[in-house]
C-alpha atoms as a PDB file:
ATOM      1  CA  UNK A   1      68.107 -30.987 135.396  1.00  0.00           C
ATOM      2  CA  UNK A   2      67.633 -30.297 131.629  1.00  0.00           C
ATOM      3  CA  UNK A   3      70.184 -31.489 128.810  1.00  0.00           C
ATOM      4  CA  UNK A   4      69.847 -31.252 125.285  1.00  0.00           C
ATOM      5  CA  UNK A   5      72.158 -32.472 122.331  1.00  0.00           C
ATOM      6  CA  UNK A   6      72.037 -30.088 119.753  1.00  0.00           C
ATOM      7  CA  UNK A   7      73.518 -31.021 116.020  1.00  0.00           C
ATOM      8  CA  UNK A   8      75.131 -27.847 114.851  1.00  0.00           C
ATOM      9  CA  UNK A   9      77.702 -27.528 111.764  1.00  0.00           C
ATOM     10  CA  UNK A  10      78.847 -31.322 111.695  1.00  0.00           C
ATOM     11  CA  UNK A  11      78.911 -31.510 115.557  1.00  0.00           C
ATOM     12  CA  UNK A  12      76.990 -32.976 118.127  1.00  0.00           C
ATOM     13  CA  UNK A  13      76.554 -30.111 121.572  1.00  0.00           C
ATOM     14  CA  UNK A  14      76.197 -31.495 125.048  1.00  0.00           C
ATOM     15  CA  UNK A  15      74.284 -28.664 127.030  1.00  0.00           C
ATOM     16  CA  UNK A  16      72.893 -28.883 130.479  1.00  0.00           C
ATOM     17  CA  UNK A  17      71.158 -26.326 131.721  1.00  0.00           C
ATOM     18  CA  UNK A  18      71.533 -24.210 128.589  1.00  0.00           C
ATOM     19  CA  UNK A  19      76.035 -24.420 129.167  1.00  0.00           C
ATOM     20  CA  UNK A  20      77.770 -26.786 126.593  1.00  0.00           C
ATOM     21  CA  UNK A  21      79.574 -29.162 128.745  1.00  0.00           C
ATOM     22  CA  UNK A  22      80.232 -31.251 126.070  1.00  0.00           C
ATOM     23  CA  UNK A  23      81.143 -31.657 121.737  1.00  0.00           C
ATOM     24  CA  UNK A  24      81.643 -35.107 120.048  1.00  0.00           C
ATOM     25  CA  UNK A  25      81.632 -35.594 115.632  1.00  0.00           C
ATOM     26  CA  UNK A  26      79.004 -38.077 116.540  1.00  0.00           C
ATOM     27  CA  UNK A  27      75.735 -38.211 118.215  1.00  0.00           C
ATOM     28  CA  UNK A  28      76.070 -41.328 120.042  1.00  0.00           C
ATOM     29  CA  UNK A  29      78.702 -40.290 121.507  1.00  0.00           C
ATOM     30  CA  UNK A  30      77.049 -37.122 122.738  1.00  0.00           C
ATOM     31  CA  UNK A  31      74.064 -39.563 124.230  1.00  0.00           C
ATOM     32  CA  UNK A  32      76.745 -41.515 125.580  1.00  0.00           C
ATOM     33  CA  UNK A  33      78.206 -38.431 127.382  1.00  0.00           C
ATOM     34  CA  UNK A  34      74.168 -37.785 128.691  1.00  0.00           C
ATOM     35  CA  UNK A  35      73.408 -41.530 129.794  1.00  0.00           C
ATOM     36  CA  UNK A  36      77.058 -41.128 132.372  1.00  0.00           C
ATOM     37  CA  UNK A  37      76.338 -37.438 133.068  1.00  0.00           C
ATOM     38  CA  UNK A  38      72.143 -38.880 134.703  1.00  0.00           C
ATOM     39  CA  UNK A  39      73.911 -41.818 135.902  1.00  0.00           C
ATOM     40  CA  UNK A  40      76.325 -39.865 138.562  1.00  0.00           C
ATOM     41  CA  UNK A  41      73.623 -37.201 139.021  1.00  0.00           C
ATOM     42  CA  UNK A  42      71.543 -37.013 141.910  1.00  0.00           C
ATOM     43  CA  UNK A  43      68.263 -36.748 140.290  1.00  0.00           C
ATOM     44  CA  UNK A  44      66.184 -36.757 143.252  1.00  0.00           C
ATOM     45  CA  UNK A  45      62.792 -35.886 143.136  1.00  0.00           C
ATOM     46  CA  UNK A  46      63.235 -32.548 140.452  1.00  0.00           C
ATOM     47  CA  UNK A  47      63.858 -35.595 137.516  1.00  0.00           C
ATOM     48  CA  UNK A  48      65.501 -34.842 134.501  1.00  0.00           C
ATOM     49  CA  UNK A  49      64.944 -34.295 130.529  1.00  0.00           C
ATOM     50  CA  UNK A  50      66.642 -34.903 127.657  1.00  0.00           C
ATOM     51  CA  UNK A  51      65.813 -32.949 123.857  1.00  0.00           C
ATOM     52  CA  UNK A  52      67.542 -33.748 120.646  1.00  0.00           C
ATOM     53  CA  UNK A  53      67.666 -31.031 118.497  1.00  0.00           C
ATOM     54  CA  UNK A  54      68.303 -32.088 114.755  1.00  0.00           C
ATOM     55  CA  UNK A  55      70.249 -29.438 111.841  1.00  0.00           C
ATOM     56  CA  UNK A  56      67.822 -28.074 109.135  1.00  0.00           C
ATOM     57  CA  UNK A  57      68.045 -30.199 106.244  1.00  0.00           C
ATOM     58  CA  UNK A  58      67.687 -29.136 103.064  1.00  0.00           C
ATOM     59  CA  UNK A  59      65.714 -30.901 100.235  1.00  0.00           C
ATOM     60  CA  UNK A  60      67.152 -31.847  97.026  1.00  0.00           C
END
């Protein structure tokens, strides 16, 4: 079970499994979404990840 939440033009992406499930204007909202997604899941013995994937800033 693999999520990620992605920032992408101003918006935070809930994936899992490579599928958005989920977009929120904030990102602790999207973690939010994450933490109640795991805590419903069946993990079992496969476990689970998260990644956070951060927007290219540029300098200056």
């Amino acid at each position: 079970m693999k999520y990620e939440v992605i920032e992408q033009a101003g918006a935070w992406i809930v994936q899992h499994d490579g599928v958005e499930v989920a977009r929120f204007p904030e990102q602790d909202q999207a973690l939010v979404e994450v933490s109640r997604r795991l805590g419903e899941a069946e993990v079992g013995e496969t476990g689970a990840s998260l990644a956070v994937r951060y927007q290219a800033r540029r300098a200056g």
